[in-house]
C-alpha atoms as a PDB file:
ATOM      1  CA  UNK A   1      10.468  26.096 -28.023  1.00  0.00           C
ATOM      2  CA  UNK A   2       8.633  28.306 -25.469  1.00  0.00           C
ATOM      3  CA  UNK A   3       5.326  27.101 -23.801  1.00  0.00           C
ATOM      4  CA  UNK A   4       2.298  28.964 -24.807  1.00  0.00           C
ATOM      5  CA  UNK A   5      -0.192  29.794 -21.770  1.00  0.00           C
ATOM      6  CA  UNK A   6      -3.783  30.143 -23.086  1.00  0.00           C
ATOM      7  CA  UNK A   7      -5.095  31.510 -19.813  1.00  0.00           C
ATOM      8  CA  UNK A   8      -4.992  35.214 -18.367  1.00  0.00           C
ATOM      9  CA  UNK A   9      -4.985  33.722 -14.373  1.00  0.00           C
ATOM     10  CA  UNK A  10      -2.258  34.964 -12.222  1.00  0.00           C
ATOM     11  CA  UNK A  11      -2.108  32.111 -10.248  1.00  0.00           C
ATOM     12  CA  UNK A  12      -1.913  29.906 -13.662  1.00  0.00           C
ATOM     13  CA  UNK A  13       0.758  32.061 -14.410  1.00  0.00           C
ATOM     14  CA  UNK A  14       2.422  31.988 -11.339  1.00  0.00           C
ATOM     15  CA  UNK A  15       2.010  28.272 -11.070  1.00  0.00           C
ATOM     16  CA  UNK A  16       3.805  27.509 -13.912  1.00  0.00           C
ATOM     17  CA  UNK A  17       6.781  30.028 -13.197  1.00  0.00           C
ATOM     18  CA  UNK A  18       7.301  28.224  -9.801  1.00  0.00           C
ATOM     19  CA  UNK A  19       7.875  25.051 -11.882  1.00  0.00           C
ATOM     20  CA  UNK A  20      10.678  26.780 -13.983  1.00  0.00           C
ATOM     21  CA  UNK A  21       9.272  26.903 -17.161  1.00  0.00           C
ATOM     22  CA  UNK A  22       9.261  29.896 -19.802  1.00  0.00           C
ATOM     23  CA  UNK A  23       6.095  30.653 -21.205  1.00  0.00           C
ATOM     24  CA  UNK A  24       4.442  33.200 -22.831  1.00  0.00           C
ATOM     25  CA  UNK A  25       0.884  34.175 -21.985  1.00  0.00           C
ATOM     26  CA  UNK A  26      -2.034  33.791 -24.461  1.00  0.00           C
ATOM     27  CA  UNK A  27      -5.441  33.869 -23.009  1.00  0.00           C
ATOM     28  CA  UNK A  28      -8.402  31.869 -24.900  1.00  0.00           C
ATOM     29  CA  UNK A  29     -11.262  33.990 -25.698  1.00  0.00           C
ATOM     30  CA  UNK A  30     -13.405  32.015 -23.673  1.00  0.00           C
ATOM     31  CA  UNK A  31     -14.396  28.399 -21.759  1.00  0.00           C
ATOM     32  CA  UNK A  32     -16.615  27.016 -25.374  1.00  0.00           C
ATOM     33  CA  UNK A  33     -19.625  24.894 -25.050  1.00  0.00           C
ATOM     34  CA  UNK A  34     -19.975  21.685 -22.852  1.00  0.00           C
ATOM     35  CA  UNK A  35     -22.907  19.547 -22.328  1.00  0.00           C
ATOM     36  CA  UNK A  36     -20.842  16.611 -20.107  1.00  0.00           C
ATOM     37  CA  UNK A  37     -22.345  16.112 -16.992  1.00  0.00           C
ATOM     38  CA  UNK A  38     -19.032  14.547 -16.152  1.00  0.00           C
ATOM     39  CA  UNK A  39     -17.496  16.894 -14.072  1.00  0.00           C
ATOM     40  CA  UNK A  40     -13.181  15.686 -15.243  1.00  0.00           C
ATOM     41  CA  UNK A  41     -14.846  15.087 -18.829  1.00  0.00           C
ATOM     42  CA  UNK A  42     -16.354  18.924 -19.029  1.00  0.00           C
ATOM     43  CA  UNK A  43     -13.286  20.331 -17.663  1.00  0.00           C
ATOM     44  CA  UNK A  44     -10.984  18.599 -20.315  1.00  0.00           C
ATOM     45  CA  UNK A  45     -13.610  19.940 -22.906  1.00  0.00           C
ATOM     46  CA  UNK A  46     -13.170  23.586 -21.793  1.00  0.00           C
ATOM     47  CA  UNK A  47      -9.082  23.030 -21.557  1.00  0.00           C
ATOM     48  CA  UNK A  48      -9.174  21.590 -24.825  1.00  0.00           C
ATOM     49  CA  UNK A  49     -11.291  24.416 -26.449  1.00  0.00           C
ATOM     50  CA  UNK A  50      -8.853  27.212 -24.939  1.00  0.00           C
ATOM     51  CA  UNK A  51      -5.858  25.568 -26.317  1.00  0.00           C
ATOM     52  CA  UNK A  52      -7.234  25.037 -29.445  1.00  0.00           C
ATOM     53  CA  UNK A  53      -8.581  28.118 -30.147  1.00  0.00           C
ATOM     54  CA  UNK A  54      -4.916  29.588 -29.020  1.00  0.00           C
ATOM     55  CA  UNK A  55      -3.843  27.141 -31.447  1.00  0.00           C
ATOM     56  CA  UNK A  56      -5.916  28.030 -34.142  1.00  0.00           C
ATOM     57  CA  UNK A  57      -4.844  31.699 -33.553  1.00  0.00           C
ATOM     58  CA  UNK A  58      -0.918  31.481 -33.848  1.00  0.00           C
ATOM     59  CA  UNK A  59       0.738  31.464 -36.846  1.00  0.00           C
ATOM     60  CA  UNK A  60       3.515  28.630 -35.530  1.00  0.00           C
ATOM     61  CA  UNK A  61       3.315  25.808 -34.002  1.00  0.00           C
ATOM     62  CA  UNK A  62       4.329  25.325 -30.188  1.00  0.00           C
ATOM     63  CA  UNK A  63       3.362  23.947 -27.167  1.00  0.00           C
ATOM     64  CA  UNK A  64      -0.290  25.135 -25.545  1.00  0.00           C
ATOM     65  CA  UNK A  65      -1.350  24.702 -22.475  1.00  0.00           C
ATOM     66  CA  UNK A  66      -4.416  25.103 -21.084  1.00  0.00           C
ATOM     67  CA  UNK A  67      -6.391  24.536 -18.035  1.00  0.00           C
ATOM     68  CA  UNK A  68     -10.465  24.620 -16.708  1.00  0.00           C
ATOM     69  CA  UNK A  69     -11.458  24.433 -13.452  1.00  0.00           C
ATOM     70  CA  UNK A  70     -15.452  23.325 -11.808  1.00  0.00           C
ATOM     71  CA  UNK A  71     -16.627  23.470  -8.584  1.00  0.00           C
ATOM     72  CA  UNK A  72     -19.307  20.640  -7.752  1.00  0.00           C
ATOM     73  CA  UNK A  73     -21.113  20.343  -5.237  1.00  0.00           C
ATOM     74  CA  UNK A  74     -24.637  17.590  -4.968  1.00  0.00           C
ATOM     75  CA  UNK A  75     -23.999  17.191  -8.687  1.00  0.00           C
ATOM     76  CA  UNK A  76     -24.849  21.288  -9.304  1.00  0.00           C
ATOM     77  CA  UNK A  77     -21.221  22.679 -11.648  1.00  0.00           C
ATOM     78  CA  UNK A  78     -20.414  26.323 -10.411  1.00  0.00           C
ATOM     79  CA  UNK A  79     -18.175  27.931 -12.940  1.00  0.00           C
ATOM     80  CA  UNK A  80     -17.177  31.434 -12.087  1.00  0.00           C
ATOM     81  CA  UNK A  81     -20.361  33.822 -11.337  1.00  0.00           C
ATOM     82  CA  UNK A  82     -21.825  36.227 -13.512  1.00  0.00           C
ATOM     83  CA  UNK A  83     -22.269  38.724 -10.607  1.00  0.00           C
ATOM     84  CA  UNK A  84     -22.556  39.200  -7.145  1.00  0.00           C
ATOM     85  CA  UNK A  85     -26.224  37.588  -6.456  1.00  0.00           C
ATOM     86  CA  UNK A  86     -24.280  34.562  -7.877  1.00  0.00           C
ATOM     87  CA  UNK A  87     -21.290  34.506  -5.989  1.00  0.00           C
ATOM     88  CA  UNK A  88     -23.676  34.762  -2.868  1.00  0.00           C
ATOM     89  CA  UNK A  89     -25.964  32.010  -4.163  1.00  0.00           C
ATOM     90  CA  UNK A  90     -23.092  29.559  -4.422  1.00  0.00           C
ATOM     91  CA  UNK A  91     -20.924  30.722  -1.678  1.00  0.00           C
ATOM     92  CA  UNK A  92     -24.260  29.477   0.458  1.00  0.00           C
ATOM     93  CA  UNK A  93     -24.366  26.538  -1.334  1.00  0.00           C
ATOM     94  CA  UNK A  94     -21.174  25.436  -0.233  1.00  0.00           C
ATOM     95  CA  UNK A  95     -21.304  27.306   3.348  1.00  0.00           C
ATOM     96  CA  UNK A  96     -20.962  24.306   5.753  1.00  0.00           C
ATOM     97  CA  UNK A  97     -20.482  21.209   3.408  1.00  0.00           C
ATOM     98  CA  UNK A  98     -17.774  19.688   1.158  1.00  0.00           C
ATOM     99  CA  UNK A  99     -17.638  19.639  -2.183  1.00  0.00           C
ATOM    100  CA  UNK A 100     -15.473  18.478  -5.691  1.00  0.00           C
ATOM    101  CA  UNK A 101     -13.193  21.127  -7.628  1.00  0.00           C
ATOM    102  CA  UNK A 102     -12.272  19.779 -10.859  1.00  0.00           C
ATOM    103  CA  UNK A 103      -8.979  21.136 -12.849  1.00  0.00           C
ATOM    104  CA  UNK A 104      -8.824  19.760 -15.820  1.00  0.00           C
ATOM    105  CA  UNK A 105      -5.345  20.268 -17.913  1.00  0.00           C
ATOM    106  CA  UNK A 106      -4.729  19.656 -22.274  1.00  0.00           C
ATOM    107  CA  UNK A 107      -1.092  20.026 -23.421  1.00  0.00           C
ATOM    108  CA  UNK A 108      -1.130  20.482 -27.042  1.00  0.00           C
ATOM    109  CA  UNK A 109       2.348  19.403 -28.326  1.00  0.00           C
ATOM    110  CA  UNK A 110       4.209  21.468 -31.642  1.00  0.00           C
ATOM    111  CA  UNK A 111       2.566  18.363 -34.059  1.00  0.00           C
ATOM    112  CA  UNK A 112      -1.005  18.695 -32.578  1.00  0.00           C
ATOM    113  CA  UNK A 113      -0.386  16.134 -30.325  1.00  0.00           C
ATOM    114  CA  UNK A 114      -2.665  16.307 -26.839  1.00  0.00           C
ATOM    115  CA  UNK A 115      -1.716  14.957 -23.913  1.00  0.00           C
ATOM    116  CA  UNK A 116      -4.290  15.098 -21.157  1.00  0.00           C
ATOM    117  CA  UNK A 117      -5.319  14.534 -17.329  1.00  0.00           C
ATOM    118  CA  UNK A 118      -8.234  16.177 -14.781  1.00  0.00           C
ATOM    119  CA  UNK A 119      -7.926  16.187 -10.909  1.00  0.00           C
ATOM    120  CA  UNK A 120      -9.852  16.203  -8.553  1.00  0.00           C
ATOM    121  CA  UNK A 121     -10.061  17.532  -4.582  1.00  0.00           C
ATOM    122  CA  UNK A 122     -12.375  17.453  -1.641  1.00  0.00           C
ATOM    123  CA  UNK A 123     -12.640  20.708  -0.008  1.00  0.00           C
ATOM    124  CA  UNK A 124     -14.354  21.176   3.290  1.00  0.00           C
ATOM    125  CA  UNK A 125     -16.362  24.647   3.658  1.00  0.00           C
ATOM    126  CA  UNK A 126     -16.696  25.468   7.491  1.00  0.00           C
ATOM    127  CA  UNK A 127     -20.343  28.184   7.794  1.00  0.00           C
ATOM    128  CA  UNK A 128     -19.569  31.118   6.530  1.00  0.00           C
ATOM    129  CA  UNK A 129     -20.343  34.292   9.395  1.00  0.00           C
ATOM    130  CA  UNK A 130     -22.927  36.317   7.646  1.00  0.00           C
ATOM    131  CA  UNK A 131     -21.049  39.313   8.448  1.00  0.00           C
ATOM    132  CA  UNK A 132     -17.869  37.969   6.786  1.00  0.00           C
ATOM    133  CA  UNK A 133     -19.911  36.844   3.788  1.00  0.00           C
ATOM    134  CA  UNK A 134     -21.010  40.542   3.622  1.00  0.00           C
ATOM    135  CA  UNK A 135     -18.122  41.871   3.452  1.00  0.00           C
ATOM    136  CA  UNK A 136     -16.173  39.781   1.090  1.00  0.00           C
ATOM    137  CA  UNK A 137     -19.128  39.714  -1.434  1.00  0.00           C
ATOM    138  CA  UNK A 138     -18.568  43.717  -1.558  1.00  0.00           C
ATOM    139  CA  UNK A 139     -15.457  43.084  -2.442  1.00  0.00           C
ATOM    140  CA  UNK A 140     -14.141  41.979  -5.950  1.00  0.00           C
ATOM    141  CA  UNK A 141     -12.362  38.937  -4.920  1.00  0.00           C
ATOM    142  CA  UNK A 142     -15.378  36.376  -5.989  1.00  0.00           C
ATOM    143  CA  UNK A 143     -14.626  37.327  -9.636  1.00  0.00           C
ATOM    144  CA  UNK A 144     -13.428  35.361 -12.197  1.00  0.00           C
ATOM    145  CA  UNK A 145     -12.837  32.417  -9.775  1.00  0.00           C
ATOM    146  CA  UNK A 146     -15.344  28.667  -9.963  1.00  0.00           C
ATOM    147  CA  UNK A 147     -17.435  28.568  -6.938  1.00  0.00           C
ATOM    148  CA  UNK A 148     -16.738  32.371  -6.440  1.00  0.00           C
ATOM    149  CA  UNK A 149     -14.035  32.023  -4.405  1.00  0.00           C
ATOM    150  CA  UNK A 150      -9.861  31.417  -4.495  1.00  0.00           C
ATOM    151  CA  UNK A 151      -8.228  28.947  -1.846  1.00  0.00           C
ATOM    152  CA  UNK A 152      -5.367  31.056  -1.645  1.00  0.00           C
ATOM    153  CA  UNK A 153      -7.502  34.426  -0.491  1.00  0.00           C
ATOM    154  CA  UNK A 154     -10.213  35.003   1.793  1.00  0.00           C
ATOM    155  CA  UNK A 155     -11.676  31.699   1.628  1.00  0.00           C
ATOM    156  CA  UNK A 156      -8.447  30.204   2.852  1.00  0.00           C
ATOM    157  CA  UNK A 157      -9.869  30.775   6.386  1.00  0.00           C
ATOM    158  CA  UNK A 158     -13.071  28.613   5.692  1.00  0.00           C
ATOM    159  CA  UNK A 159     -11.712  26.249   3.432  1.00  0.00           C
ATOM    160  CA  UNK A 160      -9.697  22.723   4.219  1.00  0.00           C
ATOM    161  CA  UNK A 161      -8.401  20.572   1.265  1.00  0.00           C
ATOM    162  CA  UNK A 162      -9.600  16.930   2.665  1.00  0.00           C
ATOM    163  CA  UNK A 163      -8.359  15.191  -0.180  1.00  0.00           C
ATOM    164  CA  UNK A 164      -6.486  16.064  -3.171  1.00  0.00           C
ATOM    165  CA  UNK A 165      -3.437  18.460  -4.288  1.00  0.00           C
ATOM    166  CA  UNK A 166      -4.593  21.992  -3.469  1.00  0.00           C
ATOM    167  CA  UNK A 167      -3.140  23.463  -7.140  1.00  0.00           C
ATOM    168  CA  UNK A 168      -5.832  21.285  -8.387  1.00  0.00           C
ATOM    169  CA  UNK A 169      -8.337  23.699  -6.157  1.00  0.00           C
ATOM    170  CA  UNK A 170      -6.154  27.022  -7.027  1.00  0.00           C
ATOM    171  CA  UNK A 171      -6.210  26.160 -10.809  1.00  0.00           C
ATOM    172  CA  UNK A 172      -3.161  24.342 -11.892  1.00  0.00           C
ATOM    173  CA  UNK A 173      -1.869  21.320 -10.013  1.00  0.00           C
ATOM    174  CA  UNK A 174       1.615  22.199 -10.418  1.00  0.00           C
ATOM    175  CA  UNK A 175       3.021  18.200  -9.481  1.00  0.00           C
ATOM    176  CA  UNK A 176       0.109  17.029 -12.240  1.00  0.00           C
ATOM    177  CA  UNK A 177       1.485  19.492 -14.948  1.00  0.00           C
ATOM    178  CA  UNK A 178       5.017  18.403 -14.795  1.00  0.00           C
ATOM    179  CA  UNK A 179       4.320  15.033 -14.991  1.00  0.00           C
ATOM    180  CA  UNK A 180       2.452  15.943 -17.857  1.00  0.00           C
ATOM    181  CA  UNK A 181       5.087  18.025 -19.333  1.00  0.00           C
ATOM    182  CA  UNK A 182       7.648  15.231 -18.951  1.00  0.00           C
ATOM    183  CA  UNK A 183       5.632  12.257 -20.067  1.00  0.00           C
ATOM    184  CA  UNK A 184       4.630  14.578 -23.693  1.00  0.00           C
ATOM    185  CA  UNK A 185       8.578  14.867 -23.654  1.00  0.00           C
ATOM    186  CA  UNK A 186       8.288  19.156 -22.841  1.00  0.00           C
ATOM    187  CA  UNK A 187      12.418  20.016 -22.182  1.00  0.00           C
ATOM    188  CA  UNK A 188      12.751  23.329 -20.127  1.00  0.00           C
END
């Protein structure tokens, strides 16, 4: 039975190919409410919203997976931005310090079972050049991403994984989801 992806991120996507496994793509409408100030217990709410509401839209059952991920840093959660003024706000929030990203990750088996686990890494921002800020914020690269930016991009220069698998930073730790997979009994 083929996985079901309930998230539209190429590097989800891309994630989950390098680990051999056919899926189909589904994305979730959206994250759903959270008021956990828990940053691994907020992003298992949001994973376990998207996969349920892909759930609750098929017609069959199947295997769902779906994953959230939180940047956190001094106890302030910075989802993805709603515009540029935010991407700069939190991109100077983190210019200069380390801080938590949070991937949280709900497999939803084909008889509703879930099977669960969130992640965490340290990532170390070094200051961020004014002029480099600049010029990345008038780009379009900050979208869709928590904290406003991707490891694997621009921020890749400023950015050092301390501690922690750096798919968990990227969006999908891919070691974390196959143990997942295998331990729900998933067969490729």
């Amino acid at each position: 039975m083929r996985l079901v992806l309930a998230s539209g991120s190429p590097r989800r996507r891309a994630a989950l190919a390098r680990l051999g496994v056919a899926f189909t793509v589904v994305p979730a409408p959206d994250d759903g409410p959270s008021a956990a100030r828990d940053p691994g217990t907020r992003v298992l709410e949001h994973a376990r919203h998207k996969a349920r509401a892909v759930r609750a839209a098929r017609a069959e059952p199947g295997w769902i997976l779906a994953a959230d991920t939180l940047v956190v840093v001094d106890g302030e959660f910075l989802p993805k931005p709603c515009d540029r003024r935010d991407a700069e706000r939190m991109l100077r929030a983190l210019s200069g310090r380390t801080h938590e990203v949070w991937t949280g990750v709900v497999l939803l088996d084909p008889r509703d079972r879930e099977h669960a686990r969130a992640d965490a890494a340290r990532v170390r921002f070094a200051a961020l050049p004014e002029p480099a800020l600049a010029v990345y914020l008038a780009g379009n690269e900050w979208c869709d991403k928590a904290g406003a930016y991707g490891l694997q991009g621009w921020a890749g220069t400023y950015a050092t994984v301390e501690a922690g698998d750096p798919g968990t930073v990227i969006g999908l730790c891919e070691p974390a989801v196959a143990e997942l997979l295998a331990v729900a009994g998933y067969r490729r």
